[in-house]
Protein backbone atom coordinates (compact mmCIF):
# COMPACT_ATOMS: atom_id res chain seq x y z
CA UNK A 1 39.35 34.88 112.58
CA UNK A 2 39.42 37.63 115.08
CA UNK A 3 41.32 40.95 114.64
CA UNK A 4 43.41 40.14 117.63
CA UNK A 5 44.59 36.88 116.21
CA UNK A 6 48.33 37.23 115.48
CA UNK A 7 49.82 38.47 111.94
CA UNK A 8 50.16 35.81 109.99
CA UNK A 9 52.26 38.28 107.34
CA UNK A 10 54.85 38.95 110.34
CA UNK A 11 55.15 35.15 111.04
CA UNK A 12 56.24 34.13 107.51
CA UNK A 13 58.50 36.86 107.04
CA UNK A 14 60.04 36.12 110.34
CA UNK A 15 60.34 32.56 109.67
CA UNK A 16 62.01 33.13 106.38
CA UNK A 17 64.22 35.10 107.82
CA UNK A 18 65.94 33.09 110.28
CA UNK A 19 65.74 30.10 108.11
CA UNK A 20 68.30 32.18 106.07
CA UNK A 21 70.19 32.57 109.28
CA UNK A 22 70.03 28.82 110.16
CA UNK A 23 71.12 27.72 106.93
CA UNK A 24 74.50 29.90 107.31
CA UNK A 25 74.49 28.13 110.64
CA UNK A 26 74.39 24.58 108.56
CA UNK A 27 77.36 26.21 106.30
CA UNK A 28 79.70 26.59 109.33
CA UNK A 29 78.91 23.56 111.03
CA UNK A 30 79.94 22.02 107.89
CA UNK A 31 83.18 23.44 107.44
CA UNK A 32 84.47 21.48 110.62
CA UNK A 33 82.84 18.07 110.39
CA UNK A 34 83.96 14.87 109.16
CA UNK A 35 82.13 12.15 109.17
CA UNK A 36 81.37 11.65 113.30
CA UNK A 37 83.73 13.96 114.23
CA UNK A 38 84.46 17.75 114.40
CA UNK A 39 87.74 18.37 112.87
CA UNK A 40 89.13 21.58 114.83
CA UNK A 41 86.05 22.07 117.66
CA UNK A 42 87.88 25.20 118.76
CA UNK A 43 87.98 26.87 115.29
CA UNK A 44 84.04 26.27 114.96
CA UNK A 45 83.38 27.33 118.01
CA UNK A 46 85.33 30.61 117.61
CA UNK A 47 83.18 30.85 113.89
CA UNK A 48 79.75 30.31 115.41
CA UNK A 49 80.25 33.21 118.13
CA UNK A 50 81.30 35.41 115.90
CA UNK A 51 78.48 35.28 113.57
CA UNK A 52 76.53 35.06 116.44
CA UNK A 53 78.08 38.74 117.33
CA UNK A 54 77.45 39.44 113.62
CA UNK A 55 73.65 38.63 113.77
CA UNK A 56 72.84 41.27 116.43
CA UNK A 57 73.20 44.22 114.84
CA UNK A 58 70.73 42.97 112.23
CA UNK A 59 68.39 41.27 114.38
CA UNK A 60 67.73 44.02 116.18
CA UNK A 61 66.66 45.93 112.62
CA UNK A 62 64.71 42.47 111.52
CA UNK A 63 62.96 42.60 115.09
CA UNK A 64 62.03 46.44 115.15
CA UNK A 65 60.25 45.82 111.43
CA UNK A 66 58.84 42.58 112.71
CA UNK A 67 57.09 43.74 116.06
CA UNK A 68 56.00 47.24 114.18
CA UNK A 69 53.92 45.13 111.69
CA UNK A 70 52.65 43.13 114.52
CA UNK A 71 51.84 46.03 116.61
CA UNK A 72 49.83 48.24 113.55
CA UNK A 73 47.70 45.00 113.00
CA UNK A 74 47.01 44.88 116.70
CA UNK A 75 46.44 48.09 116.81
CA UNK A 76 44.16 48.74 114.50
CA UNK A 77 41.54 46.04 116.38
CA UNK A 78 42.13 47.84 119.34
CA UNK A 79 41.28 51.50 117.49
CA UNK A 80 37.56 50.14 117.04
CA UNK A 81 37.53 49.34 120.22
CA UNK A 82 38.89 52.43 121.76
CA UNK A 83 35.80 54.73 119.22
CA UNK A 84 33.57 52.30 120.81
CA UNK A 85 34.44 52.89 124.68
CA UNK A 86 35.77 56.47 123.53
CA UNK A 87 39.02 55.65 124.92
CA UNK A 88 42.48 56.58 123.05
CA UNK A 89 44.78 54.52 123.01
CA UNK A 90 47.35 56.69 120.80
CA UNK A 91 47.84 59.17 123.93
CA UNK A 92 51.22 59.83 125.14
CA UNK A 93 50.96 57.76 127.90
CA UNK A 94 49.49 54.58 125.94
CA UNK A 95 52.63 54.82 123.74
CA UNK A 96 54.56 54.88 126.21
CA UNK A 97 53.65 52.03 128.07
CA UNK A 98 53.25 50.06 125.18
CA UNK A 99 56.97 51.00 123.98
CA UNK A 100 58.27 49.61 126.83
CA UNK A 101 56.28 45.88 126.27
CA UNK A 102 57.50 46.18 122.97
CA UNK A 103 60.90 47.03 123.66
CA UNK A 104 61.24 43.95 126.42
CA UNK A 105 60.10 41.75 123.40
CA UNK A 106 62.58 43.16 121.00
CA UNK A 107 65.89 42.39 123.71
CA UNK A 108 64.34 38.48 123.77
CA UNK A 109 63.96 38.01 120.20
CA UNK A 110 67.23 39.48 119.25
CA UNK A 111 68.89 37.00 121.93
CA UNK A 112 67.10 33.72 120.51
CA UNK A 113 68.22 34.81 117.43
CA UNK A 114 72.01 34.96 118.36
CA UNK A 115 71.97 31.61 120.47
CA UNK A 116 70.72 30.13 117.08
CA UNK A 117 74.32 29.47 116.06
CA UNK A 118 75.48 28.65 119.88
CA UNK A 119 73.12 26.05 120.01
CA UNK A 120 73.93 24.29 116.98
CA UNK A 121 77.60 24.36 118.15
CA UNK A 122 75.94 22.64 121.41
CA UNK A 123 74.37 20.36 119.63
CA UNK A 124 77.61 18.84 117.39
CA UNK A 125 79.84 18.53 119.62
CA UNK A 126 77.46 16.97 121.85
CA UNK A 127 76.61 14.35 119.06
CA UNK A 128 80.51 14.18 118.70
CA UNK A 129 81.07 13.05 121.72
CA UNK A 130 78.54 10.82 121.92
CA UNK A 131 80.50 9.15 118.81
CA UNK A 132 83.13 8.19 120.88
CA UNK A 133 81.64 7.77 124.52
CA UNK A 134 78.43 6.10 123.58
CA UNK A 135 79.73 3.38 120.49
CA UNK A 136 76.82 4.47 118.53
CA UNK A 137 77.07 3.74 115.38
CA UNK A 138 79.39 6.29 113.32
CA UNK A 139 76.91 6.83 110.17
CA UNK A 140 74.02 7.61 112.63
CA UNK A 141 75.97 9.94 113.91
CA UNK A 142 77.57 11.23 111.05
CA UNK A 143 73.61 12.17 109.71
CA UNK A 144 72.91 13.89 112.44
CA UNK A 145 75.78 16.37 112.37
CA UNK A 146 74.80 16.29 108.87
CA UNK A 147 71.61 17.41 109.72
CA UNK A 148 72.98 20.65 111.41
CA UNK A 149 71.34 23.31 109.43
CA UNK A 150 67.51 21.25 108.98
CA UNK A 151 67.31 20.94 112.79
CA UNK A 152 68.36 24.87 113.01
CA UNK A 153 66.17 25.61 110.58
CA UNK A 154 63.23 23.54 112.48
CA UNK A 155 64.12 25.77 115.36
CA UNK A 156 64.05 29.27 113.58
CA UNK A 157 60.80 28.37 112.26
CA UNK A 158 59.70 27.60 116.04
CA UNK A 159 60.79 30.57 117.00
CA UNK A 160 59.19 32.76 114.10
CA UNK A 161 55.81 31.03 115.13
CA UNK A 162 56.14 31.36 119.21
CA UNK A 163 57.87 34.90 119.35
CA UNK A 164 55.43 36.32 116.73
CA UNK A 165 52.17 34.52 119.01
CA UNK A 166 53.70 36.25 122.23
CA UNK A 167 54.24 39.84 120.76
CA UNK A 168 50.91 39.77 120.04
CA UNK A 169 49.89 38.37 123.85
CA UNK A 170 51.92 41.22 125.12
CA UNK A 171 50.54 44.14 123.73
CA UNK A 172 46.98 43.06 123.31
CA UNK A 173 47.66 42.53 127.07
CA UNK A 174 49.12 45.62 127.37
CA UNK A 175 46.31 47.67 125.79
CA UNK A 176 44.07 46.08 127.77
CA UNK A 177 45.30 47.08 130.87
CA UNK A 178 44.91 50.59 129.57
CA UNK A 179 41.38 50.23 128.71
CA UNK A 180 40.82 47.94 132.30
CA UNK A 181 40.12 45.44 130.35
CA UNK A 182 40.89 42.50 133.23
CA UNK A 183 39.95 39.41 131.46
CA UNK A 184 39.58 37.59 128.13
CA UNK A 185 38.03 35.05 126.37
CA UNK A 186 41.00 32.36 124.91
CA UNK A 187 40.63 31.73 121.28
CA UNK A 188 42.03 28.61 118.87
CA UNK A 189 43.34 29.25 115.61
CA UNK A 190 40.17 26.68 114.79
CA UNK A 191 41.98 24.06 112.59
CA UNK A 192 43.62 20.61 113.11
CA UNK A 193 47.08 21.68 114.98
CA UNK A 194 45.48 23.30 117.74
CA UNK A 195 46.49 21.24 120.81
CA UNK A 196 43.32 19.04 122.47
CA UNK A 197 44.32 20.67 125.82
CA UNK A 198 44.11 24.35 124.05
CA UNK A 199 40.85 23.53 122.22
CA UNK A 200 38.96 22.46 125.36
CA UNK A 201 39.59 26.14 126.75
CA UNK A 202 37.71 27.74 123.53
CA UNK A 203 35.85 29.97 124.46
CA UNK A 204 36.36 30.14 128.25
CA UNK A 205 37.06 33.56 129.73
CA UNK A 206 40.29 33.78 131.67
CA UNK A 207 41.44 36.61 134.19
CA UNK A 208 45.18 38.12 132.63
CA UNK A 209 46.53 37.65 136.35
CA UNK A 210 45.21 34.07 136.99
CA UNK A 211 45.99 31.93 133.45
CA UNK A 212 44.88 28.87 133.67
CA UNK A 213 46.99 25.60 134.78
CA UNK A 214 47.35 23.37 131.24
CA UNK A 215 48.66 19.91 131.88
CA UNK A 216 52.36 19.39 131.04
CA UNK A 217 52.80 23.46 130.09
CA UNK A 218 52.14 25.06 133.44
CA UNK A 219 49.93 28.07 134.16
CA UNK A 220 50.26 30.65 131.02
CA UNK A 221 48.07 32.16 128.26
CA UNK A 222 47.25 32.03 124.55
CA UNK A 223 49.71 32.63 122.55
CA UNK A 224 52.47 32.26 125.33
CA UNK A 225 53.49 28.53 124.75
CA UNK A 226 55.79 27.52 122.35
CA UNK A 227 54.07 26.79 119.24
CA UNK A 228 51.24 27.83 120.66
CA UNK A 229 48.88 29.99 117.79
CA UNK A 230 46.12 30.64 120.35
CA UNK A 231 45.24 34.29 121.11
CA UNK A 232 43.68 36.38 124.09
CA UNK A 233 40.13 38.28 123.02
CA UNK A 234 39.72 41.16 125.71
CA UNK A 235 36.33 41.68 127.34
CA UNK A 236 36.42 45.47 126.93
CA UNK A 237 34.64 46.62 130.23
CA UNK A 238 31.31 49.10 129.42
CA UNK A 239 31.53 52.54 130.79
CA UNK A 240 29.41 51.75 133.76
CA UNK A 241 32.00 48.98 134.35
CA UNK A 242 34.80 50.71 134.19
């Protein structure tokens, strides 16, 4: 696997992490459900935003560690690139650039992380009212506001994957604009989840200002879908190029 794949280390601890948040999300949920029905919808509500308000203070300490450890790994496959070219790329005005990329991906994370417990609100008193609009049938129901804390938990881990995959995009993209590196070649994670859609554009060299147009996703790079463990390998321009 190439050094500019994402950290793998950063993606489980990340994962782990929220799954700790969405299982205090379950918790809550919990406290206000009945059956098919949520017993005081205000009161949980009122719960879930708070620890939602709670969460930020932290996330924004579990999302400085996380992109740091993200950053040092892709760092240190740009450093032998940058001895190769003889270009640094721990000059003032690298860091700086990059800060601010990494900085713009710190404010997103730490926001998915505090609609974690919004959404699951969302979500049961959606499913409550579907109890009594819908006739569906009260135990199916009753499951799936059950259920609360897995399906949070299935979206923390979603988010541990994606955010983790487009850190990475972002500052190898980054970097490579200091370099002038202009375009890429798009790498697979090479295993049996890569998408059929991802894994016929192997090895096919992109420009970073015209992604290509993937069916059903849109027009983006690796890495920058959700779920998505695909990753940008620069084409580091020779000094006669550049």
């Amino acid at each position: 696997m190439s050094k500019f794949s994402a950290s793998r280390r950063e993606e489980r601890i990340f994962a782990q992490e929220l799954r700790s948040v969405a299982k205090i999300v379950g918790q809550i949920v919990n406290r206000y459900v009945s059956g098919n029905t949520i017993t005081n919808e205000k009161l949980m509500t009122e719960a879930l935003r708070r620890y939602s308000d709670l969460l930020g203070p932290w996330a924004e300490i579990l999302t400085g560690k996380i992109l740091a450890g993200v950053s040092r790994n892709n760092l240190r496959a740009w450093n032998a690139v940058s001895q190769r070219i003889g270009r640094e790329l721990k000059t003032v005005r690298a860091q700086t650039e990059i800060g601010k990329t990494a900085k713009a991906i710190q404010t997103e994370q730490v926001t998915l992380i505090k609609s974690l417990p919004i959404e699951a609100g969302l979500r049961a008193q959606s499913l409550a009212q579907q109890a009594t609009i819908s006739g569906e049938r009260a135990s199916t129901i009753a499951e799936e506001l059950a259920r609360t804390g897995e399906v949070t938990e299935s979206r923390a881990t979603l988010i541990a994957r994606t955010e983790i995959a487009k850190a990475n995009a972002s500052l190898t993209q980054a970097r490579a604009g200091y370099v002038g590196a202009t375009h890429y070649i798009w790498r697979t994670a090479e295993d049996g989840d890569v998408r059929e859609s991802h894994a016929e554009l192997s090895g096919q060299v992109f420009s970073y200002d015209n992604p290509p147009e993937i069916a059903n996703e849109g027009a983006h790079g690796p890495g920058e879908f959700p779920n998505c463990r695909c990753f940008a390998e620069p084409i580091i321009p020779t000094d006669e190029e550049s």
